[in-house]
C-alpha atoms as a PDB file:
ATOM      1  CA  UNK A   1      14.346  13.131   2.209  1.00  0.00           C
ATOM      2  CA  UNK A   2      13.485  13.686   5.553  1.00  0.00           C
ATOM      3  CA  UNK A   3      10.306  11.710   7.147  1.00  0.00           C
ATOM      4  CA  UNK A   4       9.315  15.117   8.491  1.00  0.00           C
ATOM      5  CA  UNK A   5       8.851  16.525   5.498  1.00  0.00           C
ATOM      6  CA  UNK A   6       7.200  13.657   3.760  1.00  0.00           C
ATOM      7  CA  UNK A   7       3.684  13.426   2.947  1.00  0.00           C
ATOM      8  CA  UNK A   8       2.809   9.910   2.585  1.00  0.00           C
ATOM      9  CA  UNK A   9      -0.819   8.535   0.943  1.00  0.00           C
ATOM     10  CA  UNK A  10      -2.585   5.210   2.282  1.00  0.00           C
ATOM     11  CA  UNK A  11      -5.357   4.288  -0.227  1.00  0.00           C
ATOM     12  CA  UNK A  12      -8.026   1.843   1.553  1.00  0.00           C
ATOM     13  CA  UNK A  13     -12.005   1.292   1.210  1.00  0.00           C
ATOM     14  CA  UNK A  14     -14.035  -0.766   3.571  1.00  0.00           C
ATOM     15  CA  UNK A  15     -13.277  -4.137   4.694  1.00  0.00           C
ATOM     16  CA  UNK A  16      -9.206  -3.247   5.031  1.00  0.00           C
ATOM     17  CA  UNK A  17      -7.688  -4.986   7.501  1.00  0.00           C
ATOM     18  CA  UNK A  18      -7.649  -2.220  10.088  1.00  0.00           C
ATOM     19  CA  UNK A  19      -4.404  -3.028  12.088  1.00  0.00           C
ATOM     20  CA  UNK A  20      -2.806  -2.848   8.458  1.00  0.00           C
ATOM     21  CA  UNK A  21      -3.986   0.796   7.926  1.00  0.00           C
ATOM     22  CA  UNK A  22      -3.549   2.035  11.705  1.00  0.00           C
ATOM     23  CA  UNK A  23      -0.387   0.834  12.203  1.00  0.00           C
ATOM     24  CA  UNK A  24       1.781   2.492   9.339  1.00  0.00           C
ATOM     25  CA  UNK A  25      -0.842   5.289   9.569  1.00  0.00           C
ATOM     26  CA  UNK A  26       0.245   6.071  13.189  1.00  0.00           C
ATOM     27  CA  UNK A  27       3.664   4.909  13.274  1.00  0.00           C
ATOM     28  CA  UNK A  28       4.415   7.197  10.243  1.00  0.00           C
ATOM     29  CA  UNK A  29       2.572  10.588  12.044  1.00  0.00           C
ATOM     30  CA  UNK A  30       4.757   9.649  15.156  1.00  0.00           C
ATOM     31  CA  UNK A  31       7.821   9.921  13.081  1.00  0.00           C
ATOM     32  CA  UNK A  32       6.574  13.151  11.793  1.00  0.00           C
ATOM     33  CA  UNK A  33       5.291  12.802   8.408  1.00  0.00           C
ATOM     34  CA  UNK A  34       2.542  13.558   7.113  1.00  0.00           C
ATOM     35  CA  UNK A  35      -0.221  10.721   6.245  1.00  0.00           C
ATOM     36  CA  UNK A  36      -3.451  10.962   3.926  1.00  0.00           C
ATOM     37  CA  UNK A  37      -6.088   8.329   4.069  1.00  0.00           C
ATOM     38  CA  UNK A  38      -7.909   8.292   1.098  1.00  0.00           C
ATOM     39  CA  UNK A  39     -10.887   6.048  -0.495  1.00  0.00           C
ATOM     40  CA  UNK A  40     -13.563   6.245  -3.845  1.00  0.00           C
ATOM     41  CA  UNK A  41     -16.656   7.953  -3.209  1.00  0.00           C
ATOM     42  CA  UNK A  42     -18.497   5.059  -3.563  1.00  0.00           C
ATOM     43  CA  UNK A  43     -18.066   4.495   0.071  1.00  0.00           C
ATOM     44  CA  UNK A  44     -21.315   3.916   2.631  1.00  0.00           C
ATOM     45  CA  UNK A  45     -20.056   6.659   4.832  1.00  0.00           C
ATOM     46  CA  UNK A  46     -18.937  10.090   3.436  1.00  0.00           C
ATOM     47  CA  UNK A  47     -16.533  10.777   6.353  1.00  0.00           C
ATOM     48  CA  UNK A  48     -15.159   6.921   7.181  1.00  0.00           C
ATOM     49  CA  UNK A  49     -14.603   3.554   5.929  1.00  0.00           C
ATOM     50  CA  UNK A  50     -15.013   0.341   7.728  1.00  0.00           C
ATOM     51  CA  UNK A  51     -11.803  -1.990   8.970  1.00  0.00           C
ATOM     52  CA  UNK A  52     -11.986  -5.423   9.222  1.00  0.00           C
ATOM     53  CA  UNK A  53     -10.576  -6.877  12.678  1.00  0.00           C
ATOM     54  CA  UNK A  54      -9.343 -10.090  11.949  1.00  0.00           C
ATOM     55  CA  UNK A  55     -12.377 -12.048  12.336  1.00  0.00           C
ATOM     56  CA  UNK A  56     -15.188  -9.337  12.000  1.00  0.00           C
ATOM     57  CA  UNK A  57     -16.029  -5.859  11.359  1.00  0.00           C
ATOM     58  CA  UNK A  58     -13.660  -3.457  13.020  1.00  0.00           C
ATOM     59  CA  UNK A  59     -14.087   0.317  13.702  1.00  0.00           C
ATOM     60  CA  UNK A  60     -14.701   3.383  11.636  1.00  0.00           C
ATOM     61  CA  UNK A  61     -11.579   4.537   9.979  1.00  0.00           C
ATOM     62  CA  UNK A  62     -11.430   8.328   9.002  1.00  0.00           C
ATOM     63  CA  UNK A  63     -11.074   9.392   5.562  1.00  0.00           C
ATOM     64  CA  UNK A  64      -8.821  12.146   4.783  1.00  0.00           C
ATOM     65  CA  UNK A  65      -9.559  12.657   0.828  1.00  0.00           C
ATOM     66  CA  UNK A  66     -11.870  11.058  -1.733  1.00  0.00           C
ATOM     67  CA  UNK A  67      -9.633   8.606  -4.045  1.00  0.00           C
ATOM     68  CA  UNK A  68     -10.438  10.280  -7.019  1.00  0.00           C
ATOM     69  CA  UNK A  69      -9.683  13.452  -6.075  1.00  0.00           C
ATOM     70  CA  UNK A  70      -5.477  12.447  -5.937  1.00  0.00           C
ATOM     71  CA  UNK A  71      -2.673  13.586  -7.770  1.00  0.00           C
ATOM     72  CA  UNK A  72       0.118  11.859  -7.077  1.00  0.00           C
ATOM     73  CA  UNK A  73       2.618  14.432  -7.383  1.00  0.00           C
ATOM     74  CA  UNK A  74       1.261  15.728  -3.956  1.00  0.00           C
ATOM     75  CA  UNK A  75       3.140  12.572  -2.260  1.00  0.00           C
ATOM     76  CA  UNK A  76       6.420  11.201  -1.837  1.00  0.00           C
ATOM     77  CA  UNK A  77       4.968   7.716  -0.668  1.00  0.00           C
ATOM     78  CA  UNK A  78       2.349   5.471  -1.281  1.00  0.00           C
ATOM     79  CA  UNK A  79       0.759   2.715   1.229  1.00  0.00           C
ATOM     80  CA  UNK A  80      -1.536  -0.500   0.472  1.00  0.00           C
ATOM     81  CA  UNK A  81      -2.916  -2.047   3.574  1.00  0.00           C
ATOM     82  CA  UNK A  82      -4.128  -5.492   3.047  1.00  0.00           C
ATOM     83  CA  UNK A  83      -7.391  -7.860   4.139  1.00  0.00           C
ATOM     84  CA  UNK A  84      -9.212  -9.917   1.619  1.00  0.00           C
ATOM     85  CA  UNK A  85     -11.843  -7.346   1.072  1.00  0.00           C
ATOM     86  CA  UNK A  86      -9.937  -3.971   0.545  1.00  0.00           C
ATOM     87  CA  UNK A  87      -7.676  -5.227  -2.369  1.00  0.00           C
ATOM     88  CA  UNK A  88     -10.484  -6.751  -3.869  1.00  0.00           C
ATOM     89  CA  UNK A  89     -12.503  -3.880  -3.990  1.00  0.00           C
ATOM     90  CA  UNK A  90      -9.603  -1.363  -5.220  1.00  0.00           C
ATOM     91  CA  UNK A  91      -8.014  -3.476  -7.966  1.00  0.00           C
ATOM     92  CA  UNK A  92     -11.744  -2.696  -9.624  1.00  0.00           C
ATOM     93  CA  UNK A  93     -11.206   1.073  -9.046  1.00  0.00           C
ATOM     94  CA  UNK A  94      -9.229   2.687 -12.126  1.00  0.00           C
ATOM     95  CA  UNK A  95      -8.169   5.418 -10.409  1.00  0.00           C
ATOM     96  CA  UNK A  96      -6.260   3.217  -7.226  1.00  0.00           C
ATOM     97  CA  UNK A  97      -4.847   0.749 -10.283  1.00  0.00           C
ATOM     98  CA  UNK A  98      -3.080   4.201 -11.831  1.00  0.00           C
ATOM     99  CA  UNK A  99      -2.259   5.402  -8.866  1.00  0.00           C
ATOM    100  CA  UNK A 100      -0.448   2.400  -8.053  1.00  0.00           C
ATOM    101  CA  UNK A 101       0.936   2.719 -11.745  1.00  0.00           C
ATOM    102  CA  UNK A 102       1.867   6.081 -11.463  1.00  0.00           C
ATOM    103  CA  UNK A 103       4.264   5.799  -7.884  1.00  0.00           C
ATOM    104  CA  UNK A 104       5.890   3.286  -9.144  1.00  0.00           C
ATOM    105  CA  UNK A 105       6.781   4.190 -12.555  1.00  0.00           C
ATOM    106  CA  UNK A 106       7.684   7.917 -10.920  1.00  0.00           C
ATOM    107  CA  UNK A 107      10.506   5.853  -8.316  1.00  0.00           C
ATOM    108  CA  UNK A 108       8.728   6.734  -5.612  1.00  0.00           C
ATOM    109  CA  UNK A 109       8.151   4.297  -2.592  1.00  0.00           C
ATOM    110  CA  UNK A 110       5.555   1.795  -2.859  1.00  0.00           C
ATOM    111  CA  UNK A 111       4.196  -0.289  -0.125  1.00  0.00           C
ATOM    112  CA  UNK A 112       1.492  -3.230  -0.034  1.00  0.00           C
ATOM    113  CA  UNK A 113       0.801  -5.400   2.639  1.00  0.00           C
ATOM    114  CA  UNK A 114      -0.651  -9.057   3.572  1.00  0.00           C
ATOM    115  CA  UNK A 115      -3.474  -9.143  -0.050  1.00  0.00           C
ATOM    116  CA  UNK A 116      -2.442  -5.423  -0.870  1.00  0.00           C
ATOM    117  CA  UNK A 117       0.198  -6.802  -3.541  1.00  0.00           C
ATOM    118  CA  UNK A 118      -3.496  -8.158  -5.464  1.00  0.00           C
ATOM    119  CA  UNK A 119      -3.600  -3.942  -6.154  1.00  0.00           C
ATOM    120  CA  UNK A 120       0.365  -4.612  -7.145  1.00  0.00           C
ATOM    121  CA  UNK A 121      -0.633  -7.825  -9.385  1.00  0.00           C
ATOM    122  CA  UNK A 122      -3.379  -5.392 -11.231  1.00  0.00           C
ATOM    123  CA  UNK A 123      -1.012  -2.169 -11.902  1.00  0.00           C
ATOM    124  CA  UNK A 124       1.176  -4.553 -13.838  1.00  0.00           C
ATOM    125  CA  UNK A 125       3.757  -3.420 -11.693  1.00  0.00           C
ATOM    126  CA  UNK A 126       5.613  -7.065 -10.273  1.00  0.00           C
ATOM    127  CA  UNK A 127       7.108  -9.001 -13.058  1.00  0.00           C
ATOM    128  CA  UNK A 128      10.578  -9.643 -12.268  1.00  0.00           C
ATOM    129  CA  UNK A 129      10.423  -7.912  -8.999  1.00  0.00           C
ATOM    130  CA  UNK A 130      11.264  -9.478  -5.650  1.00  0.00           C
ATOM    131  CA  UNK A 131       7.974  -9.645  -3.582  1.00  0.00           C
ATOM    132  CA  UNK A 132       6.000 -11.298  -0.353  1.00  0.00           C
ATOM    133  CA  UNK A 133       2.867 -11.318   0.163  1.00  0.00           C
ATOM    134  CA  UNK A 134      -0.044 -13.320   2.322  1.00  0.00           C
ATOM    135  CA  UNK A 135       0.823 -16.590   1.408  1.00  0.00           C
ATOM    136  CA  UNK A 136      -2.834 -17.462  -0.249  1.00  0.00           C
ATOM    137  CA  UNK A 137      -1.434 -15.267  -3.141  1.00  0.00           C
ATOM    138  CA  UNK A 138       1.540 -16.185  -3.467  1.00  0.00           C
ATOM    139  CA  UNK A 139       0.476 -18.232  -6.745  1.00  0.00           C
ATOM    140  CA  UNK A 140      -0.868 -15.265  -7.805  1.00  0.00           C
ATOM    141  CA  UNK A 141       2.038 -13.307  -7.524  1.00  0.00           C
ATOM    142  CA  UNK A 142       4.228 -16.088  -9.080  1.00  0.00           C
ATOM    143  CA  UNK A 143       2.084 -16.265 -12.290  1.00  0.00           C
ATOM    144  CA  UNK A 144       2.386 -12.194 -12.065  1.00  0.00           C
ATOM    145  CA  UNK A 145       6.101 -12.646 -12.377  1.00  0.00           C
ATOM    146  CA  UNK A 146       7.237 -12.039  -9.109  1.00  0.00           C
ATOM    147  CA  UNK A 147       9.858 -13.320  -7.390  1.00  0.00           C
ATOM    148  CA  UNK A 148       8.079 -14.523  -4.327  1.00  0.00           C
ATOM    149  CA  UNK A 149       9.806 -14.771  -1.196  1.00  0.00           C
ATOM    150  CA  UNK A 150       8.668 -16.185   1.995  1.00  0.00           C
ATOM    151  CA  UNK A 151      10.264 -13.046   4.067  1.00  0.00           C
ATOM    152  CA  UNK A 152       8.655 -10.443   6.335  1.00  0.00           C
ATOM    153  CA  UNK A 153       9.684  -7.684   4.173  1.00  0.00           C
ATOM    154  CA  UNK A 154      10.637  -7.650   0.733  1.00  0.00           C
ATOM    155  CA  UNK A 155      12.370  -4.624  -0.827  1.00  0.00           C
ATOM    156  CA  UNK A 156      13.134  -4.407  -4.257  1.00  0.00           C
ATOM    157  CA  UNK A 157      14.587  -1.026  -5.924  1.00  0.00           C
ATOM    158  CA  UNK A 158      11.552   0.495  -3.200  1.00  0.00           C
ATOM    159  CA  UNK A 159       9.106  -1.295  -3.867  1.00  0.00           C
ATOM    160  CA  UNK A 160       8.433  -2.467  -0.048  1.00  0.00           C
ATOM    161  CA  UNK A 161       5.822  -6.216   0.494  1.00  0.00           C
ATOM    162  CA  UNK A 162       4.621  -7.537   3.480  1.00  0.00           C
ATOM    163  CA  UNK A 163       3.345 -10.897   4.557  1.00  0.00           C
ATOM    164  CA  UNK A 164       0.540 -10.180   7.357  1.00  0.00           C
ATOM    165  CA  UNK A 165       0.314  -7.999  10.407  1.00  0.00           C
ATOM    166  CA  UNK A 166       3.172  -9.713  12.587  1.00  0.00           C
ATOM    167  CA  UNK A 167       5.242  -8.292   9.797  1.00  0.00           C
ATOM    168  CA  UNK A 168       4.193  -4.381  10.515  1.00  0.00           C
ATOM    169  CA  UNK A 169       6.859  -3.505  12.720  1.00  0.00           C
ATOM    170  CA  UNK A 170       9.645  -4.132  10.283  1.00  0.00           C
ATOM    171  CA  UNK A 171       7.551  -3.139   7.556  1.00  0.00           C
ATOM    172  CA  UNK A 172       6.803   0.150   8.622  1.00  0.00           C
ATOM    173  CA  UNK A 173      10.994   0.832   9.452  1.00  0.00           C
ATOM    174  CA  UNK A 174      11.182  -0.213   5.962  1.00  0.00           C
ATOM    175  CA  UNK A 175       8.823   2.380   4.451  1.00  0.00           C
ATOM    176  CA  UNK A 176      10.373   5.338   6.816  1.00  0.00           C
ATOM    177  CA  UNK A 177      13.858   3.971   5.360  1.00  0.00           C
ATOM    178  CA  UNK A 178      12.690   3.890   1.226  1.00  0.00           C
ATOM    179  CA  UNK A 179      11.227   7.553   2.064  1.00  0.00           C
ATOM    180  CA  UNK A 180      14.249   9.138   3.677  1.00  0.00           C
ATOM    181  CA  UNK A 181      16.685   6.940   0.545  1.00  0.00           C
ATOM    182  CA  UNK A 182      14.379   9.350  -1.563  1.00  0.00           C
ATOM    183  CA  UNK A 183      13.013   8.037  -5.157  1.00  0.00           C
ATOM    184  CA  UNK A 184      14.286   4.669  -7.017  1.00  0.00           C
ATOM    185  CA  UNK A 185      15.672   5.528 -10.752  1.00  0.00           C
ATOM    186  CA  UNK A 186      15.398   3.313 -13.067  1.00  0.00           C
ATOM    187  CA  UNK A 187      12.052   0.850 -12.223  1.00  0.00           C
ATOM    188  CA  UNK A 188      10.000   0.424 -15.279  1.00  0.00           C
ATOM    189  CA  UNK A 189       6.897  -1.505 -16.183  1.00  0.00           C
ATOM    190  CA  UNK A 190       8.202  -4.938 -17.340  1.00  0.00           C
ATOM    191  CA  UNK A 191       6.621  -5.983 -20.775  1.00  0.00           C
END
């Protein structure tokens, strides 16, 4: 696939660490596709979520669709930024945990960064699977199954992990690669 004709979804809620959404979100419009930011309803702002910039509350991020309102087959990607908070918040949300279910059963990529993998952890989607993540869940990766790996990327049949946002250049390249390699046969939920 081309990455002009993708159309790739970032799910996020406040408290995301904002370089983590802004980054992919605008490196991935720059190389043409085309990028959904979406978040449950159960936000404080109808229109925007709040990031979190490093060490305090960032800006206003603009929401593209409600969360719940998704159906996967719309998108050829799938992006989880990370921060303590976000992650947190969505591995509570039904609707992110199948969505994260649903990409990666269907092959398609699958990207979490920095605590995003927490979302990973929750879908049931990392046992046996090479992964990174930040490193203060890297136990709880392990006792998911994973493979951890202290890399900047990790890519595993397209399943693409980061560590934190010094790892967001090559993580990004990685994403625009797993989209234009198209979907990954053969990954299945590991009992």
């Amino acid at each position: 696939m081309n990455i002009q004709d993708a159309k790739v979804l970032i799910i996020a809620t406040d408290g995301v660490e904002q370089v983590e959404l802004t980054t992919p979100r605008d490196k991935l419009r720059q190389a043409g596709a085309t990028v959904d930011v979406a978040a449950p309803k159960n936000r404080q702002r109808p229109s925007a979520i709040r990031g979190w910039d490093m060490k305090d509350w960032g800006e206003e991020i603009p929401i593209d669709k409600d969360l719940e309102d998704i159906d996967p087959e719309q998108y050829d990607a799938l992006v989880i930024p990370g921060g303590q908070i976000n992650p947190d918040l969505l591995r509570v949300q039904d609707k992110a945990v199948q969505l994260v279910r649903s990409f990666y059963e269907s092959g398609k990529p699958l990207a979490a960064i920095c605590h995003g993998p927490w979302l990973l952890i929750e879908a049931g989607v990392v046992k046996g699977v090479n992964a990174t993540s930040y490193n203060s869940i890297k136990t709880d990766m392990i006792n998911a199954g994973a493979n951890w790996q202290n890399e900047p990327v990790v890519v595993d049949n397209g399943l693409i992990t980061s560590r934190n946002p010094s790892d967001l250049e090559p993580f990004v390249a990685k994403i625009v690669e797993e989209i234009q390699e198209g979907r990954h046969h053969g990954r299945r939920i590991a009992a």
